[in-house]
Protein backbone atom coordinates (compact mmCIF):
# COMPACT_ATOMS: atom_id res chain seq x y z
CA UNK A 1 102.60 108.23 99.82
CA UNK A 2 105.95 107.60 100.69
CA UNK A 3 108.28 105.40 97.83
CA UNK A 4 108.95 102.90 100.69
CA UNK A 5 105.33 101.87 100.84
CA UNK A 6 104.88 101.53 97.31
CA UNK A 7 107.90 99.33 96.74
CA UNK A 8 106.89 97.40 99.51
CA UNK A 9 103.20 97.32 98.42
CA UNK A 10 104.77 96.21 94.79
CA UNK A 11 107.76 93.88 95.77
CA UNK A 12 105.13 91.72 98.33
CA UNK A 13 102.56 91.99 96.24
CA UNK A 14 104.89 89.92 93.67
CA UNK A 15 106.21 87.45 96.49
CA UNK A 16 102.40 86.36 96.12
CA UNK A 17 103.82 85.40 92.56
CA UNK A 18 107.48 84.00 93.11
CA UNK A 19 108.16 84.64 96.97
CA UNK A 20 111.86 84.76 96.69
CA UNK A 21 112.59 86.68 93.55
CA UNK A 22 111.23 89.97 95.55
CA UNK A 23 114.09 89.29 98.25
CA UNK A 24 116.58 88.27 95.99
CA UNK A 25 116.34 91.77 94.01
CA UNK A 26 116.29 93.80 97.43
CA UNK A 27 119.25 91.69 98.64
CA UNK A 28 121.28 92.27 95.74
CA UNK A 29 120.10 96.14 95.92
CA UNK A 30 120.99 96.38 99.04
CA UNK A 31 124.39 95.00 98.77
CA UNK A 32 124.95 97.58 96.13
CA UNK A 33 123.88 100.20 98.52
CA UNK A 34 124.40 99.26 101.70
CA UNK A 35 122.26 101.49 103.36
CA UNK A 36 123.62 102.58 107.12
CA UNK A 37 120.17 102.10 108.22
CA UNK A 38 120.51 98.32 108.76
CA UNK A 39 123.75 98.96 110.63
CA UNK A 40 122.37 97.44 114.01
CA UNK A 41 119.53 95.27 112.93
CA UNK A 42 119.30 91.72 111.88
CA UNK A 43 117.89 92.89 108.54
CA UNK A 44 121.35 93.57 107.80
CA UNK A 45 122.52 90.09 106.99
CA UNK A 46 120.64 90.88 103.57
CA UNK A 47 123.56 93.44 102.16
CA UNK A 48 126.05 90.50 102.77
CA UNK A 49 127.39 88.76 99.47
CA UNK A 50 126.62 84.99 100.80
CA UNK A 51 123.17 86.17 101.10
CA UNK A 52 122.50 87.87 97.80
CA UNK A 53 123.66 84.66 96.06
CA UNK A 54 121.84 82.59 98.56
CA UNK A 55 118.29 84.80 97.98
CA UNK A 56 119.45 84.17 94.28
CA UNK A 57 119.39 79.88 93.97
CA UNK A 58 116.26 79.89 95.61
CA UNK A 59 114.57 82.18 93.43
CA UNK A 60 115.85 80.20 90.44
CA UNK A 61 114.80 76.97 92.47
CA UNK A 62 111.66 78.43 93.37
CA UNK A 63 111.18 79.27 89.59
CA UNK A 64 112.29 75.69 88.32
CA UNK A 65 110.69 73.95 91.17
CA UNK A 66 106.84 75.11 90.03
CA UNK A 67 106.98 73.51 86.75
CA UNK A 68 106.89 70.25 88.38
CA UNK A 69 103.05 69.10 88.19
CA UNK A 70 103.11 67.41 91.58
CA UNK A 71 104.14 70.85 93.27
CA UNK A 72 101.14 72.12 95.51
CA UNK A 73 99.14 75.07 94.62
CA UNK A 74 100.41 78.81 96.11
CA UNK A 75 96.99 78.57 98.18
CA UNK A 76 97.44 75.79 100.33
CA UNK A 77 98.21 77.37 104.17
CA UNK A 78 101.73 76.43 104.33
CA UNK A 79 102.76 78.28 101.13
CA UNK A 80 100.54 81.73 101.69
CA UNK A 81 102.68 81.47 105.40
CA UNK A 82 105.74 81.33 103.49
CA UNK A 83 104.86 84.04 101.03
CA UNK A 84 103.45 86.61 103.73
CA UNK A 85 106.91 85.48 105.64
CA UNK A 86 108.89 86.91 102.28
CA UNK A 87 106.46 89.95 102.03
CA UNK A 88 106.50 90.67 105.70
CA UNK A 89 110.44 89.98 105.23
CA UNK A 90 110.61 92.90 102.36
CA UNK A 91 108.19 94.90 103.91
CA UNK A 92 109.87 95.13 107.83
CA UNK A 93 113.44 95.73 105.13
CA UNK A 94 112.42 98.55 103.55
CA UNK A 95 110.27 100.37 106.27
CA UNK A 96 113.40 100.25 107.87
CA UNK A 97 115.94 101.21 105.55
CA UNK A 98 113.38 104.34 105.57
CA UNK A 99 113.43 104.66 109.06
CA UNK A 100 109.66 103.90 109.81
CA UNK A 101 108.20 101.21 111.79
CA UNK A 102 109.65 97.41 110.27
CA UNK A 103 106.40 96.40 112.10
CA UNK A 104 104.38 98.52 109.78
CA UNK A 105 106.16 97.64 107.06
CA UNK A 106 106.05 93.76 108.04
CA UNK A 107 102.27 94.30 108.58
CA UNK A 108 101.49 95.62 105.08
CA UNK A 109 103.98 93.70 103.44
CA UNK A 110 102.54 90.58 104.54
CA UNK A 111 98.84 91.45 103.43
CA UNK A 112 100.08 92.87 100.11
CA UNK A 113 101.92 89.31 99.80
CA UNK A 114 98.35 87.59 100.64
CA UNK A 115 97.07 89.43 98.21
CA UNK A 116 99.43 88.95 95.39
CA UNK A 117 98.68 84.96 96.43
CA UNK A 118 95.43 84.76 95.54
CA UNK A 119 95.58 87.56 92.64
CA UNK A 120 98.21 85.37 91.20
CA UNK A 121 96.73 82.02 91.36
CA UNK A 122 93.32 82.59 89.97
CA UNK A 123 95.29 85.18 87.07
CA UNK A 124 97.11 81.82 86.24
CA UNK A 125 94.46 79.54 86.85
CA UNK A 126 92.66 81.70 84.14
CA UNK A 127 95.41 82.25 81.81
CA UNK A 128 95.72 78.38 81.75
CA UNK A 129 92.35 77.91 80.87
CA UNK A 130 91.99 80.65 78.23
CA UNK A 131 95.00 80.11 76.59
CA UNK A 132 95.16 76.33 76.19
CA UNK A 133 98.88 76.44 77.28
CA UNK A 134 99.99 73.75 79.55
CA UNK A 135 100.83 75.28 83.13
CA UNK A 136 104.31 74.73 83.21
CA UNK A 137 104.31 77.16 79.57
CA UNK A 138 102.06 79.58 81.48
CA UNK A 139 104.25 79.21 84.61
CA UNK A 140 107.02 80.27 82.47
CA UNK A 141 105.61 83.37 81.53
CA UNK A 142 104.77 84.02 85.07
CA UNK A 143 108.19 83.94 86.15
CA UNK A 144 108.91 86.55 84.06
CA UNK A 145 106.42 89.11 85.78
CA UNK A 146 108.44 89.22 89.32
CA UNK A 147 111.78 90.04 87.39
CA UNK A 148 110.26 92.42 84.63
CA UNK A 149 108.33 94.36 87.58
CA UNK A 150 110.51 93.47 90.37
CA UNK A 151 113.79 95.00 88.99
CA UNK A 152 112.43 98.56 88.80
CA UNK A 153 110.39 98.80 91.73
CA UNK A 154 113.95 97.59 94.00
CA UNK A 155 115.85 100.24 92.74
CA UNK A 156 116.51 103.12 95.32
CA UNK A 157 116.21 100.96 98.26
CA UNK A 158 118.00 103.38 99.69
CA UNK A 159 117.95 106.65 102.62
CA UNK A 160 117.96 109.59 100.47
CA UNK A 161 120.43 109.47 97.79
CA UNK A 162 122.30 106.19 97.10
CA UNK A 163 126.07 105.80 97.07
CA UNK A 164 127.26 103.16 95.80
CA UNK A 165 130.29 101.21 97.68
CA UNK A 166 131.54 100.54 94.51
């Protein structure tokens, strides 16, 4: 299988988790990158520096903003939309960087973001319960899951070999 499927399978699978941390580390790969790929499509907007910063507040917002106790769970309707939006968002990114169908890659990034959802929510649910840790302590630990797995699996977001602008 192709690497471009399995980062997109892992990235929107941890969107299900934090849904902007995945698109702030492609962003800020991408702007290292630049891949000529994204020359003509919208999906460019992602390699520009505004955006990488942008992607990177919300992900720390996102992160600060799910301690608070009165914040909805990741299961009600509105937030799975949002969180297949970021997976299908990664997904359509990558599958086009590599020069396959975005709508593929939108498609799968969007169910692997589903699934990360609900994977995510009962693994924390549980964890709560188990551990006897208050959910904002567990939450804490959670946010550490999209940046410890996230930051490896961006890496080569890239057409063949990367070269760097820098």
């Amino acid at each position: 299988m192709p690497k471009h499927v399995w980062q997109t399978l892992g990235l929107s699978t941890l969107a299900g988790f934090r849904s902007m941390t995945p698109l702030s580390l492609l962003s800020s790969n991408l702007l290292t990158y630049h891949p000529q790929a994204l020359a003509g499509s919208p999906l460019r907007l992602l390699q520009k520096p505004v955006v990488v910063h942008g992607l990177k507040l919300l992900a720390a917002s996102e992160m600060a903003g799910d301690k608070h106790p009165n914040m909805p769970d990741r299961t009600v309707p509105v937030s799975v939309l949002g969180r297949a939006a970021a997976g299908a968002f990664v997904g359509a990114t990558l599958f086009t960087v590599n020069r396959s169908s975005w709508l593929q890659g939108a498609l799968l990034g969007a169910a692997a973001a589903v699934a990360g959802t609900y994977g995510s929510y009962y693994l924390r649910r549980q964890a709560t319960q188990s551990s006897g840790w208050s959910g904002a302590v567990v939450g804490g630990l959670e946010d550490a899951l999209p940046l410890a797995m996230g930051l490896p699996v961006s890496k080569g977001t890239h057409a063949g070999q990367p070269q760097s602008r820098r």
